[in-house]
C-alpha atoms as a PDB file:
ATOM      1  CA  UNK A   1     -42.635 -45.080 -20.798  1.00  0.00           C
ATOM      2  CA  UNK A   2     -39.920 -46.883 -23.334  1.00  0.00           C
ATOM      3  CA  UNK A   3     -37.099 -45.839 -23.765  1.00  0.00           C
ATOM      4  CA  UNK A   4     -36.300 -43.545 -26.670  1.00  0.00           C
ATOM      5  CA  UNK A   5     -34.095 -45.100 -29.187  1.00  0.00           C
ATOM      6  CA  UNK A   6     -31.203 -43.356 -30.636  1.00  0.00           C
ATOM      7  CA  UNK A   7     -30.551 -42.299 -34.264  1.00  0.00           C
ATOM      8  CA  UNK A   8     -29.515 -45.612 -36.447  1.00  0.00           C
ATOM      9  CA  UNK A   9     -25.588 -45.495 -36.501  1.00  0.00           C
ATOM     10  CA  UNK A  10     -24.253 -45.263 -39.756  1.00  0.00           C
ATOM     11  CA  UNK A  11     -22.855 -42.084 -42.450  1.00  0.00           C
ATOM     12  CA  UNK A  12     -26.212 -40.839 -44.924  1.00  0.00           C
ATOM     13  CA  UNK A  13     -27.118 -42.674 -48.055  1.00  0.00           C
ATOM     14  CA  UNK A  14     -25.385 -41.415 -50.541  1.00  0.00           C
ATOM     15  CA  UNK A  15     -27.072 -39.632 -53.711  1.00  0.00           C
ATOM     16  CA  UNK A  16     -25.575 -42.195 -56.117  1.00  0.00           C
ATOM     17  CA  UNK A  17     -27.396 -44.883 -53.956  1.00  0.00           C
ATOM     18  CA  UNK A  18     -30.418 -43.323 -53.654  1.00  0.00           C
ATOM     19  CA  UNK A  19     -30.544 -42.934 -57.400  1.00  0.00           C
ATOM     20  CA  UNK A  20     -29.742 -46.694 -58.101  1.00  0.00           C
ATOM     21  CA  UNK A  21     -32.221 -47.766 -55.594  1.00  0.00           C
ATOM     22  CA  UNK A  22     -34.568 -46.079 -57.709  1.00  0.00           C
ATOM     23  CA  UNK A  23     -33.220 -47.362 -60.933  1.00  0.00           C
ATOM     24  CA  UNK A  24     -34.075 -50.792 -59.492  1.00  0.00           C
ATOM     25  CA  UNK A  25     -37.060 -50.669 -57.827  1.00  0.00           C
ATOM     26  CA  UNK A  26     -38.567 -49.463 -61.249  1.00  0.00           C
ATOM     27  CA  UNK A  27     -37.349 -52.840 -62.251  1.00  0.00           C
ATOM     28  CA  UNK A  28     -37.523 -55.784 -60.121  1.00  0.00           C
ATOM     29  CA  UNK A  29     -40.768 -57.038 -58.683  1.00  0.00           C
ATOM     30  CA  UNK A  30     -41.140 -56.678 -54.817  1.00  0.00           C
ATOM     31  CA  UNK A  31     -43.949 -58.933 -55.324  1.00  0.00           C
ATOM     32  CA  UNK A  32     -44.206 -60.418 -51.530  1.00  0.00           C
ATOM     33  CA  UNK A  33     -44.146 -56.993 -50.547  1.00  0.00           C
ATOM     34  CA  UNK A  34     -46.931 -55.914 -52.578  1.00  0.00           C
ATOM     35  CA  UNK A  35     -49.169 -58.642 -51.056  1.00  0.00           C
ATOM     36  CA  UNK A  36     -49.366 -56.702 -47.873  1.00  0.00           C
ATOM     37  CA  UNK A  37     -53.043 -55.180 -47.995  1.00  0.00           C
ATOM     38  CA  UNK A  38     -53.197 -54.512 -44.071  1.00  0.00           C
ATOM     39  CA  UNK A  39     -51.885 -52.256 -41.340  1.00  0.00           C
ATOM     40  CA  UNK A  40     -53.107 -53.609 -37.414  1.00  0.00           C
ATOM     41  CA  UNK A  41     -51.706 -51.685 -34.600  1.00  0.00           C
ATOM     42  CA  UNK A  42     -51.772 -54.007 -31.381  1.00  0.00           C
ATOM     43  CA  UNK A  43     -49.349 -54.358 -28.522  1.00  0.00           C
ATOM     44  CA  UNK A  44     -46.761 -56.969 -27.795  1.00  0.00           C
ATOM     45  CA  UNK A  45     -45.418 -58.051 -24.249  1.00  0.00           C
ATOM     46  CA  UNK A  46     -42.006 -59.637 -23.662  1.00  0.00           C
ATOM     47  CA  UNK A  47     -42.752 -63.375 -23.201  1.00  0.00           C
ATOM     48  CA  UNK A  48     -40.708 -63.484 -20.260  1.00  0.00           C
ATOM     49  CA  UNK A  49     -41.536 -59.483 -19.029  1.00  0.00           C
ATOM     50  CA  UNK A  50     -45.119 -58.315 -19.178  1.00  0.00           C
ATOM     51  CA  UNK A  51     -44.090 -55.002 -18.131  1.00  0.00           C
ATOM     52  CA  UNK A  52     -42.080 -54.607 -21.111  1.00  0.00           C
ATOM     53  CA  UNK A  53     -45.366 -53.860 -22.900  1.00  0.00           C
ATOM     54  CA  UNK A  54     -44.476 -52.382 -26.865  1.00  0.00           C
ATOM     55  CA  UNK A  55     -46.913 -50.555 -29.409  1.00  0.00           C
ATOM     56  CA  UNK A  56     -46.487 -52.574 -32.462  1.00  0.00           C
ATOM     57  CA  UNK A  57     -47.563 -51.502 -36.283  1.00  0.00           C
ATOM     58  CA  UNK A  58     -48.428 -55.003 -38.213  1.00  0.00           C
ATOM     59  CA  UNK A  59     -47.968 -55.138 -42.017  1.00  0.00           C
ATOM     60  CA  UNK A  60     -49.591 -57.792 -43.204  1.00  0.00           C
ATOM     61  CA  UNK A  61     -50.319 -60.379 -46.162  1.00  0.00           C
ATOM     62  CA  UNK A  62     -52.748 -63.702 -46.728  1.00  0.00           C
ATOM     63  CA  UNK A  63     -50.836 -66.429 -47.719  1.00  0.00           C
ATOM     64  CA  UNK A  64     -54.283 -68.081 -48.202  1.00  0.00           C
ATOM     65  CA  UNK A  65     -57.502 -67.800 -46.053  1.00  0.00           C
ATOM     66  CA  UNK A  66     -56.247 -69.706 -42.573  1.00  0.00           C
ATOM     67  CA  UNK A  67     -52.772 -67.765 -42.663  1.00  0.00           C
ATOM     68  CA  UNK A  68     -51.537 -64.762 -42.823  1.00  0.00           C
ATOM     69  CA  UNK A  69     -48.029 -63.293 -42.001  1.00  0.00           C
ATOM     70  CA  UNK A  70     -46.750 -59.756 -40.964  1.00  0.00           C
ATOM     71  CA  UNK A  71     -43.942 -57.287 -40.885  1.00  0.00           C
ATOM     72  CA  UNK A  72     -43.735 -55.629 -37.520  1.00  0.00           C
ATOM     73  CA  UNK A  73     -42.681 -52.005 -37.130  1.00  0.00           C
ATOM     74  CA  UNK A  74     -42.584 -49.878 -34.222  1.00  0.00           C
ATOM     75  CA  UNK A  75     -44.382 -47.195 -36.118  1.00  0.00           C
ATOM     76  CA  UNK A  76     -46.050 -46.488 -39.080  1.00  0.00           C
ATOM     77  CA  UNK A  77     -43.843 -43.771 -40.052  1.00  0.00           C
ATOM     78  CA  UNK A  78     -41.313 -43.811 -43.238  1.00  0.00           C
ATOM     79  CA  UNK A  79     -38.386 -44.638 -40.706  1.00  0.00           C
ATOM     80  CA  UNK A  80     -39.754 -46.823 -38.685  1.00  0.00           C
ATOM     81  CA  UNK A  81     -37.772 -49.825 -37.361  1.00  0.00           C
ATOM     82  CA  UNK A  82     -38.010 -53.271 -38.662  1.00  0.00           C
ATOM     83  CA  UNK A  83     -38.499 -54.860 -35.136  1.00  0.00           C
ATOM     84  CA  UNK A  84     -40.041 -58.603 -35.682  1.00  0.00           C
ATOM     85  CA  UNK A  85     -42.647 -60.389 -37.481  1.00  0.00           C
ATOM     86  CA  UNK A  86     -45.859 -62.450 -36.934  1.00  0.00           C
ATOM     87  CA  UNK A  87     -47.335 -65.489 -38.148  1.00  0.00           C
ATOM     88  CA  UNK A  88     -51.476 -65.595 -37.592  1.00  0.00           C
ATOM     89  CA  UNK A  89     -53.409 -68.811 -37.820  1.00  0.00           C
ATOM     90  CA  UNK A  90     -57.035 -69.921 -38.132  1.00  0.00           C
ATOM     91  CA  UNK A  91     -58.153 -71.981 -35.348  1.00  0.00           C
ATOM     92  CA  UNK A  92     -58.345 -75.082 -37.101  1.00  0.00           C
ATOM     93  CA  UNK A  93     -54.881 -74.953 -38.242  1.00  0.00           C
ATOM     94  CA  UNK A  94     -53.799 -73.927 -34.582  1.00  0.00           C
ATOM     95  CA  UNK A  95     -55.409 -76.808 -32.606  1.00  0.00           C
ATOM     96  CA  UNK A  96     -53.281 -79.319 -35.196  1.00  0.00           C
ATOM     97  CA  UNK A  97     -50.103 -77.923 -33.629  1.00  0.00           C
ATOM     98  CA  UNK A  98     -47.953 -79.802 -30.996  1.00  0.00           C
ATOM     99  CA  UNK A  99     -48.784 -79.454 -27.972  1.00  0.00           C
ATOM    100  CA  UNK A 100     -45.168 -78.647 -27.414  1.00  0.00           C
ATOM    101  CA  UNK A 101     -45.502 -75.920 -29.922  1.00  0.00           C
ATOM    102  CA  UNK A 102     -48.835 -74.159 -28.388  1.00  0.00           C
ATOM    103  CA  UNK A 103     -47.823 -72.316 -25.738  1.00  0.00           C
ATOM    104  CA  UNK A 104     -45.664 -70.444 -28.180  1.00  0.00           C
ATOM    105  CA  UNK A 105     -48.803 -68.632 -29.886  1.00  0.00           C
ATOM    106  CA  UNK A 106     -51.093 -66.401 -27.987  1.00  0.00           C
ATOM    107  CA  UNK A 107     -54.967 -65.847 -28.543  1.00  0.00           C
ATOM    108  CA  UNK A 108     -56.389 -62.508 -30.422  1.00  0.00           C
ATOM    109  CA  UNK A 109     -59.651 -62.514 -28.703  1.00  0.00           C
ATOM    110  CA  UNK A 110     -59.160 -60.200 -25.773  1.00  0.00           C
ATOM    111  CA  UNK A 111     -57.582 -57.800 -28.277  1.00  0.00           C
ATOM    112  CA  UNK A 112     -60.023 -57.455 -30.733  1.00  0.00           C
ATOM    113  CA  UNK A 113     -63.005 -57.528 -28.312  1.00  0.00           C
ATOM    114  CA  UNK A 114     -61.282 -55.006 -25.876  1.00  0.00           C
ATOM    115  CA  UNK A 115     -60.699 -52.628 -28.651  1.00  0.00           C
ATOM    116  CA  UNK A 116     -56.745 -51.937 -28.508  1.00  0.00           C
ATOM    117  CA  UNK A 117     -56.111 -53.710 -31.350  1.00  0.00           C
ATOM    118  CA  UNK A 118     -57.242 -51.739 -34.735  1.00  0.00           C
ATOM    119  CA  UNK A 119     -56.882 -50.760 -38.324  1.00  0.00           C
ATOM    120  CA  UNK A 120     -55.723 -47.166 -38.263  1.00  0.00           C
ATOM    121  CA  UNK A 121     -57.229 -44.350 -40.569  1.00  0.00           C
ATOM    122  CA  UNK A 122     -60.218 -47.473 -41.484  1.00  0.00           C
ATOM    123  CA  UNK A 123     -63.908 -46.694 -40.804  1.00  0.00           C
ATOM    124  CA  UNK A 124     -64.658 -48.722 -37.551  1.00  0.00           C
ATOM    125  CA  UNK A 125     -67.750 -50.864 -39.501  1.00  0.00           C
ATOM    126  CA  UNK A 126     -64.788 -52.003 -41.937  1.00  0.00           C
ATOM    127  CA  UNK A 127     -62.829 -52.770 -39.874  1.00  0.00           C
ATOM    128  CA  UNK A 128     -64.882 -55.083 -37.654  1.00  0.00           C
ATOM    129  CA  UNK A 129     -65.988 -57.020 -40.882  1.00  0.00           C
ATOM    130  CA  UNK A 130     -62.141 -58.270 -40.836  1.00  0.00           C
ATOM    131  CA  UNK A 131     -61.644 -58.030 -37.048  1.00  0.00           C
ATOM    132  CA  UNK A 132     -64.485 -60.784 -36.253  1.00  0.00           C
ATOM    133  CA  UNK A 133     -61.956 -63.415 -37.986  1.00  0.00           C
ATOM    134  CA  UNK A 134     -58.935 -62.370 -36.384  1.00  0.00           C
ATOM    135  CA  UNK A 135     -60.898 -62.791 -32.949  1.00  0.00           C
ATOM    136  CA  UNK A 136     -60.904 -66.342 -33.879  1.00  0.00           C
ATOM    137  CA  UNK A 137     -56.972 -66.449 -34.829  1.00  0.00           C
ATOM    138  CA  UNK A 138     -53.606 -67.039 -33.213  1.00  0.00           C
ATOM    139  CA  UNK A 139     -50.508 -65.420 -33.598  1.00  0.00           C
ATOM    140  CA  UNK A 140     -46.638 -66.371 -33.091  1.00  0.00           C
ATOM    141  CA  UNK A 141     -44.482 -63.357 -32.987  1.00  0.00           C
ATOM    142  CA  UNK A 142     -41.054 -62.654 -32.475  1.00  0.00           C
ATOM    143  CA  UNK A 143     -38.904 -59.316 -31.900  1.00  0.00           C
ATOM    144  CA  UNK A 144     -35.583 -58.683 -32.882  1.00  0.00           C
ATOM    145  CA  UNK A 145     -34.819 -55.140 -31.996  1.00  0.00           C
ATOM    146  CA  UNK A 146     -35.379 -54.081 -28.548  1.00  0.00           C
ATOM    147  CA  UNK A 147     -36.421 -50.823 -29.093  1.00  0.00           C
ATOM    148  CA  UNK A 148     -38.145 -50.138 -25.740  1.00  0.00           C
ATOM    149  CA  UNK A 149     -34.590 -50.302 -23.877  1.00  0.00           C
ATOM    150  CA  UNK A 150     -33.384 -48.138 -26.426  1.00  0.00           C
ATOM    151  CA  UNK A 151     -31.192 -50.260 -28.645  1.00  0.00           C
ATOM    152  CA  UNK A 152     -29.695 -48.454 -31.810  1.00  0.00           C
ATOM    153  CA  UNK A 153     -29.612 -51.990 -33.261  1.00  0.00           C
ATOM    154  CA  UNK A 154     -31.401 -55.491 -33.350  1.00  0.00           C
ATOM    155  CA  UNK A 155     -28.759 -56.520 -30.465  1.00  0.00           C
ATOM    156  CA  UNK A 156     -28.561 -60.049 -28.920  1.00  0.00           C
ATOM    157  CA  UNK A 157     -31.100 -62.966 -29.635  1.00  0.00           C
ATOM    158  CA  UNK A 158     -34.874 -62.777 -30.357  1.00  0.00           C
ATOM    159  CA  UNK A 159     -37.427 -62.634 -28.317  1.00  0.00           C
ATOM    160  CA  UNK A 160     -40.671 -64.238 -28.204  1.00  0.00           C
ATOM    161  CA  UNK A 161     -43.524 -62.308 -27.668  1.00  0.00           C
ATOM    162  CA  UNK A 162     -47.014 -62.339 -26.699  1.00  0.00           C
ATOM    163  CA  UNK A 163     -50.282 -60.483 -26.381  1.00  0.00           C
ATOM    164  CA  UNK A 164     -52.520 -59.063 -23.565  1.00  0.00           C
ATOM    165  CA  UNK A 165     -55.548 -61.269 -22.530  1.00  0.00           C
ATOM    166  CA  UNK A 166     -57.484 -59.616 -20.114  1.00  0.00           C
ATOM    167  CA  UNK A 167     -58.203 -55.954 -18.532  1.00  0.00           C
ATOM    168  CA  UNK A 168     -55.722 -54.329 -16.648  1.00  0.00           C
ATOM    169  CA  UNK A 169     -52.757 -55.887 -18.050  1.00  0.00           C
ATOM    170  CA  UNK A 170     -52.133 -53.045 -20.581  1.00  0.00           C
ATOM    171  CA  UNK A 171     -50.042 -49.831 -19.330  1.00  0.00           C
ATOM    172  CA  UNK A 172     -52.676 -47.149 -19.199  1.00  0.00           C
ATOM    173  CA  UNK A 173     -49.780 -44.415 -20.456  1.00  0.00           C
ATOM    174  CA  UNK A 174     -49.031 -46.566 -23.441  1.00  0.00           C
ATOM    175  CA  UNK A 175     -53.252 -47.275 -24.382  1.00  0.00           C
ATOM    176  CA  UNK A 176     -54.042 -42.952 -23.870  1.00  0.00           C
ATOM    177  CA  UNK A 177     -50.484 -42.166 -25.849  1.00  0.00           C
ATOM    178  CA  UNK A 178     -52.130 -44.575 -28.437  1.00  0.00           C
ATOM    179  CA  UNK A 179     -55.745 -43.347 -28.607  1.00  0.00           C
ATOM    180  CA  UNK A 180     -55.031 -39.691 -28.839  1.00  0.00           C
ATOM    181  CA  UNK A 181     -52.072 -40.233 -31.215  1.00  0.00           C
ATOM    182  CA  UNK A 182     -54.633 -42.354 -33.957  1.00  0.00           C
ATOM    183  CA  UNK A 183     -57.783 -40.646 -32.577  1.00  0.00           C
ATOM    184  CA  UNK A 184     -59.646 -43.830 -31.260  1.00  0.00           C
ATOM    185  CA  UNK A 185     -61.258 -45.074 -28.343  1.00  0.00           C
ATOM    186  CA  UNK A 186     -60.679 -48.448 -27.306  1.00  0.00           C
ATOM    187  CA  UNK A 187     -63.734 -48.249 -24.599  1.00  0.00           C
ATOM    188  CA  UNK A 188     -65.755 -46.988 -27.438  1.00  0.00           C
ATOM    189  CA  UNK A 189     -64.986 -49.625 -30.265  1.00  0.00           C
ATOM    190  CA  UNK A 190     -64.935 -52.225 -27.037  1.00  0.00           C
ATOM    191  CA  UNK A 191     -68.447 -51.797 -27.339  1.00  0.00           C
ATOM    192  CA  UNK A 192     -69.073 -51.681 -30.813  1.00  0.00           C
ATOM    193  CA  UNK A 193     -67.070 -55.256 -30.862  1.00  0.00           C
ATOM    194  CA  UNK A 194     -69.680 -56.948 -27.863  1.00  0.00           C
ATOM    195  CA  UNK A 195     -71.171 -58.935 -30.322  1.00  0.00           C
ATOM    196  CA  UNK A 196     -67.710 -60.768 -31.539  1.00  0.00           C
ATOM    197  CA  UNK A 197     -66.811 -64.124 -30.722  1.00  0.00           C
ATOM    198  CA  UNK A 198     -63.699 -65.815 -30.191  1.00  0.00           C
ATOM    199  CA  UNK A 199     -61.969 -69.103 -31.310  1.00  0.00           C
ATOM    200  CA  UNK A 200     -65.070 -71.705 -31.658  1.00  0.00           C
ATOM    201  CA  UNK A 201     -63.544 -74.107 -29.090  1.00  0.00           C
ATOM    202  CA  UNK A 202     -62.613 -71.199 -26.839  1.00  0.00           C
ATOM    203  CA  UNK A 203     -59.123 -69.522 -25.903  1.00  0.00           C
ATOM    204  CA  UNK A 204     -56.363 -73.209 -25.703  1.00  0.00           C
ATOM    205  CA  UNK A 205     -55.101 -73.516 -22.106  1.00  0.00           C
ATOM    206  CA  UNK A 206     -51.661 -74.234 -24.168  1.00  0.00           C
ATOM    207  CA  UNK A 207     -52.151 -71.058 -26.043  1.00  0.00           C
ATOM    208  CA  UNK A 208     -50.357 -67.700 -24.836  1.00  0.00           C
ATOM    209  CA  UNK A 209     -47.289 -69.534 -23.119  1.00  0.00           C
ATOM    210  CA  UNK A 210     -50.166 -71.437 -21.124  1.00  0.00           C
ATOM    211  CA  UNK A 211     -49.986 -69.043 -18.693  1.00  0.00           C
ATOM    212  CA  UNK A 212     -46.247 -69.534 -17.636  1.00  0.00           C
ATOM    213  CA  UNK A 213     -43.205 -67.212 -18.634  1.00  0.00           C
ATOM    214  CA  UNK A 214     -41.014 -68.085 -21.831  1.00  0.00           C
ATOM    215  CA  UNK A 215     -37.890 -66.820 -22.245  1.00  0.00           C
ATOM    216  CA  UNK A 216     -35.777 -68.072 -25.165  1.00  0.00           C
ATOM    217  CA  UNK A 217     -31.473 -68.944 -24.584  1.00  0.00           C
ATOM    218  CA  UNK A 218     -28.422 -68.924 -26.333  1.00  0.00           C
ATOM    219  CA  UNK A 219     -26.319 -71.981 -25.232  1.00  0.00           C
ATOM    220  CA  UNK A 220     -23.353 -73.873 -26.876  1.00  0.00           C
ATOM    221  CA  UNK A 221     -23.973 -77.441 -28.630  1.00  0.00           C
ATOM    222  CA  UNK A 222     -21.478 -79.385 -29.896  1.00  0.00           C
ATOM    223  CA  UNK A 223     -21.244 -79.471 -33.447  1.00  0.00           C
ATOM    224  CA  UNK A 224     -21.508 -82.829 -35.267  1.00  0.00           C
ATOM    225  CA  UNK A 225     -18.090 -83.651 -37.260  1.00  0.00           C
ATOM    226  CA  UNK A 226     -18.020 -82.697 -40.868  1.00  0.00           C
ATOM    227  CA  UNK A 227     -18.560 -85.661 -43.203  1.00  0.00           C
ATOM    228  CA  UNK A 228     -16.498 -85.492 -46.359  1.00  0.00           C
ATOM    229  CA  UNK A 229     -18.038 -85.106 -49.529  1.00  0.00           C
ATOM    230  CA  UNK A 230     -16.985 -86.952 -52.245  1.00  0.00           C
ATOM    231  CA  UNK A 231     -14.675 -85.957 -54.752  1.00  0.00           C
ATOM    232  CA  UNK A 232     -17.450 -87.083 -57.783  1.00  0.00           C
ATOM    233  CA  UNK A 233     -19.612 -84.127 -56.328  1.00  0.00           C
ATOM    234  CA  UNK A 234     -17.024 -82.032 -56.491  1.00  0.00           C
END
């Protein structure tokens, strides 16, 4: 199981905080927050770890048709953690990537079809409507808070993560804490989901870090000197 993560460090916000929060928020416009129409709850593996294996509440919004991006949470509670984000792709936009870049997205087709990744509280024939496209999509994802070792804080540098591809990969203690939590079945919806296809060219061998470990390092570089600017731009 993860570890349990503390309480956040810090004193209580204060009243007079709260209050101006509120003032504001009746004010200002939020507006790339309100463009998130979509909660997915998946899993995410270390890039470098799969047995670091993390349940993973998606918040996302279309930037247009072929991408979409998402705020990751470790649950879909009012204090949930902040722990990374996601960038999804169509598969047309994908295959004009790099092939140095690639490996750094994974494929969404095993999730979808298997079942363990869903829309909670939505009708499962909704749901699929959506889900056949993402079957078709890859994501790039990185963590910041490493909430499965129990970190009170988004300590050290991120961490690129990726997603589970075939059966028996996923802890079975993390899938049944997440069925009976949300009240699914991922064998049931797995077959629901048979008829789903994924990306049109199939999975990339570069895709989901083409099946190698990544793990990303901090290292010093020399810094290049500083040119002066000009007194006129001054």
């Amino acid at each position: 199981m993860a570890a349990a993560t503390g309480p956040i460090p810090g004193d209580p916000t204060p009243f007079s905080i709260s209050l101006a929060e509120t003032a504001s928020s009746a004010i200002q416009s939020f507006a790339p927050i309100s463009r998130i129409h979509q909660h997915l709850c998946a899993f995410h593996f270390y890039a470098d770890d799969m047995s670091r294996q993390i349940e993973a509440h998606h918040f996302c919004a279309h930037l247009n048709e072929d991408v979409r991006q998402c705020l990751v949470f470790d649950s879909p509670d009012p204090g949930a953690r902040l722990i990374g984000v996601e960038y999804i792709v169509s598969e047309p936009i994908y295959l004009t990537l790099p092939d140095e870049e690639k490996p750094l997205w994974h494929s969404h087709e095993f999730e979808v079809k298997s079942g363990i990744l869903f829309l909670p509280g939505v009708s499962g024939a909704v749901q699929r409507q959506d889900l056949e496209k993402v079957a078709k999509t890859y994501g790039k994802t990185f963590h910041f808070w490493q909430v499965d070792r129990g970190d009170e804080l988004p300590l050290g540098i991120p961490n690129l993560m990726m997603a589970l591809t075939r059966d028996g990969q996923l802890h079975e203690n993390l899938s049944q804490d997440v069925e009976k939590k949300f009240g699914v079945s991922f064998a049931e919806e797995r077959g629901r989901r048979a008829y789903m296809s994924g990306p049109e060219h199939g999975v990339h061998p570069l895709a989901n870090g083409a099946g190698k470990g990544l793990k990303l390092e901090l290292r010093e570089v020399a810094l290049p000197p500083t040119v002066p600017v000009p007194s006129v731009f001054v």
